[in-house]
C-alpha atoms as a PDB file:
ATOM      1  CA  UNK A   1     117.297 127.212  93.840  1.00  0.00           C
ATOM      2  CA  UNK A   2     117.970 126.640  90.331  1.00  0.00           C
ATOM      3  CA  UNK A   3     116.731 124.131  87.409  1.00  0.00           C
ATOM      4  CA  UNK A   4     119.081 121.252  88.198  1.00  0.00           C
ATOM      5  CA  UNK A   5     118.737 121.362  92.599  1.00  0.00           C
ATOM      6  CA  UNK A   6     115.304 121.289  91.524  1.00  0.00           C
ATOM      7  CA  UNK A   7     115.345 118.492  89.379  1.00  0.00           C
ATOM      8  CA  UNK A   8     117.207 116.471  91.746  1.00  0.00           C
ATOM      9  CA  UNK A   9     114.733 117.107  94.190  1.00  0.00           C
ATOM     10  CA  UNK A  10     112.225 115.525  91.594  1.00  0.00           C
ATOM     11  CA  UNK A  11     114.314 112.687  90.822  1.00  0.00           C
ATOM     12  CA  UNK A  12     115.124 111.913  94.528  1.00  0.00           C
ATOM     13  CA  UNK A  13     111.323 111.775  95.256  1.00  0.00           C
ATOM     14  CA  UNK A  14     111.269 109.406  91.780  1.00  0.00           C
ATOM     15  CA  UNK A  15     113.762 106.867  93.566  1.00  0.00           C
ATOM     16  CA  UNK A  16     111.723 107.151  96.764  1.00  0.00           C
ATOM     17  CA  UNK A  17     108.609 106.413  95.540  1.00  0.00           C
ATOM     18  CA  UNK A  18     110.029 103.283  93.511  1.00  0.00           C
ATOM     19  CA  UNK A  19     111.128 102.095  96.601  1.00  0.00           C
ATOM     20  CA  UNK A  20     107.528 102.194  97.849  1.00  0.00           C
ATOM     21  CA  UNK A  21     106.458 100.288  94.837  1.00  0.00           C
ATOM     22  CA  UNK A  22     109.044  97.856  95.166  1.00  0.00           C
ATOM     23  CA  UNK A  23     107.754  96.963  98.761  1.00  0.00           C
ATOM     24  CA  UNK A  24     104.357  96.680  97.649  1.00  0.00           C
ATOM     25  CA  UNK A  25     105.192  94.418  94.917  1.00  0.00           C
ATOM     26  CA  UNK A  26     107.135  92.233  97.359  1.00  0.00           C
ATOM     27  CA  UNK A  27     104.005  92.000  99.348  1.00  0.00           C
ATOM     28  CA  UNK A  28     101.886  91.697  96.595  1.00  0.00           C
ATOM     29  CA  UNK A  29     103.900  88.382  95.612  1.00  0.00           C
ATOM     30  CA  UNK A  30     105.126  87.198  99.385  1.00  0.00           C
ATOM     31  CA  UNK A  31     101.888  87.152 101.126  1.00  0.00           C
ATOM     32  CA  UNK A  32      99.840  84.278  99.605  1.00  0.00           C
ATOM     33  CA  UNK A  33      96.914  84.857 102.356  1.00  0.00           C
ATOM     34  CA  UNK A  34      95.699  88.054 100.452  1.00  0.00           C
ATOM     35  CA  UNK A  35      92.129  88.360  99.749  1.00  0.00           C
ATOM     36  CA  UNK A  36      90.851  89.034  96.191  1.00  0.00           C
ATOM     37  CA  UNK A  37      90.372  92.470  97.328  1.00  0.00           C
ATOM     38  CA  UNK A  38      93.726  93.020  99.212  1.00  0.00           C
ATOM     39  CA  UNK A  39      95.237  91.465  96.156  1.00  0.00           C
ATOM     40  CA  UNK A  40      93.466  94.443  93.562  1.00  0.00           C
ATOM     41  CA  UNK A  41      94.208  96.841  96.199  1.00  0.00           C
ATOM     42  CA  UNK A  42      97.642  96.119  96.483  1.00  0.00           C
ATOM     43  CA  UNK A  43      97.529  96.638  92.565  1.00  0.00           C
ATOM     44  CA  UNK A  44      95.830  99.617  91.809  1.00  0.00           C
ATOM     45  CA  UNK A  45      98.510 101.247  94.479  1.00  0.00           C
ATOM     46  CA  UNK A  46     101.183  99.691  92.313  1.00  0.00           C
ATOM     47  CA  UNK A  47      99.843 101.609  89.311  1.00  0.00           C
ATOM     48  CA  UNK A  48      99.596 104.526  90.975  1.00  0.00           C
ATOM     49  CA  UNK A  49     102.356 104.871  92.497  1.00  0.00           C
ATOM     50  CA  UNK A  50     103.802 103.761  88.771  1.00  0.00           C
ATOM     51  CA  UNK A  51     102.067 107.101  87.306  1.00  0.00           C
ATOM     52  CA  UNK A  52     103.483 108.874  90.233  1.00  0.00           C
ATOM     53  CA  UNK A  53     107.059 107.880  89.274  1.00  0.00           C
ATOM     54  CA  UNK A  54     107.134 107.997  85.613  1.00  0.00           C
ATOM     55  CA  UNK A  55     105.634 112.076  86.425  1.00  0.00           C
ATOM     56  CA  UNK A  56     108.679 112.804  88.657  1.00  0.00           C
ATOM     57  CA  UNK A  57     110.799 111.382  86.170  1.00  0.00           C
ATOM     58  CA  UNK A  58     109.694 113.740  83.204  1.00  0.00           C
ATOM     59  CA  UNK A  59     109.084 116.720  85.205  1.00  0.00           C
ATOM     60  CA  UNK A  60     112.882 116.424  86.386  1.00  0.00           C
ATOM     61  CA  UNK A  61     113.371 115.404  82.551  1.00  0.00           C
ATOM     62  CA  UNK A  62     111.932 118.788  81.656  1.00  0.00           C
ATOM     63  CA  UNK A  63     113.714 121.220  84.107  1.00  0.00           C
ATOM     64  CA  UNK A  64     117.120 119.332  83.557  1.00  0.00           C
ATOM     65  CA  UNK A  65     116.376 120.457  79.815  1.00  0.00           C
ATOM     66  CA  UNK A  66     115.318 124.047  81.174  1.00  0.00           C
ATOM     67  CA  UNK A  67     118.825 124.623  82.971  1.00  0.00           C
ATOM     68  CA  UNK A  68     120.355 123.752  80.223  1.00  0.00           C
ATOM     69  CA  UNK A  69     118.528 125.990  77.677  1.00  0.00           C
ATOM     70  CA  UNK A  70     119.536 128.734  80.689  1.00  0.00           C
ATOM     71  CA  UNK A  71     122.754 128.240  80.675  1.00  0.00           C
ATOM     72  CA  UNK A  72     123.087 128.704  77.083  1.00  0.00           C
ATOM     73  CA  UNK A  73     121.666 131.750  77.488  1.00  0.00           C
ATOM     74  CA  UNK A  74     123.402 132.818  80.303  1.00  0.00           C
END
């Protein structure tokens, strides 16, 4: 495996963790019989799940950089 298959693998698990968010926020905003609780809990999961993403994102940031530094020096 090199830099970029391994990149896309973190960027792949980026999109499929925004689609979890993207549910949650649905619910979060459809269901208007949430309790206070359900309503923060639903929330902190959105953030997260947020912090989750946005770590994906620069670790496949970081090794898309990487393959290209090795290919230069290939």
């Amino acid at each position: 495996m090199d830099y970029i298959e391994w990149a896309d693998e973190y960027y792949t698990n980026a999109h499929r963790v925004q689609a979890v968010i993207e549910k949650k926020k649905l619910r979060l905003k459809g269901t208007k019989s949430l309790t206070a609780d359900q309503r923060k809990r639903l929330t902190d999961d959105i953030k997260q799940y947020r912090r989750i993403y946005h770590e994906l994102l620069d670790i496949g940031d970081l090794l898309t950089s990487r393959a290209g530094v090795a290919v230069r020096e290939a």
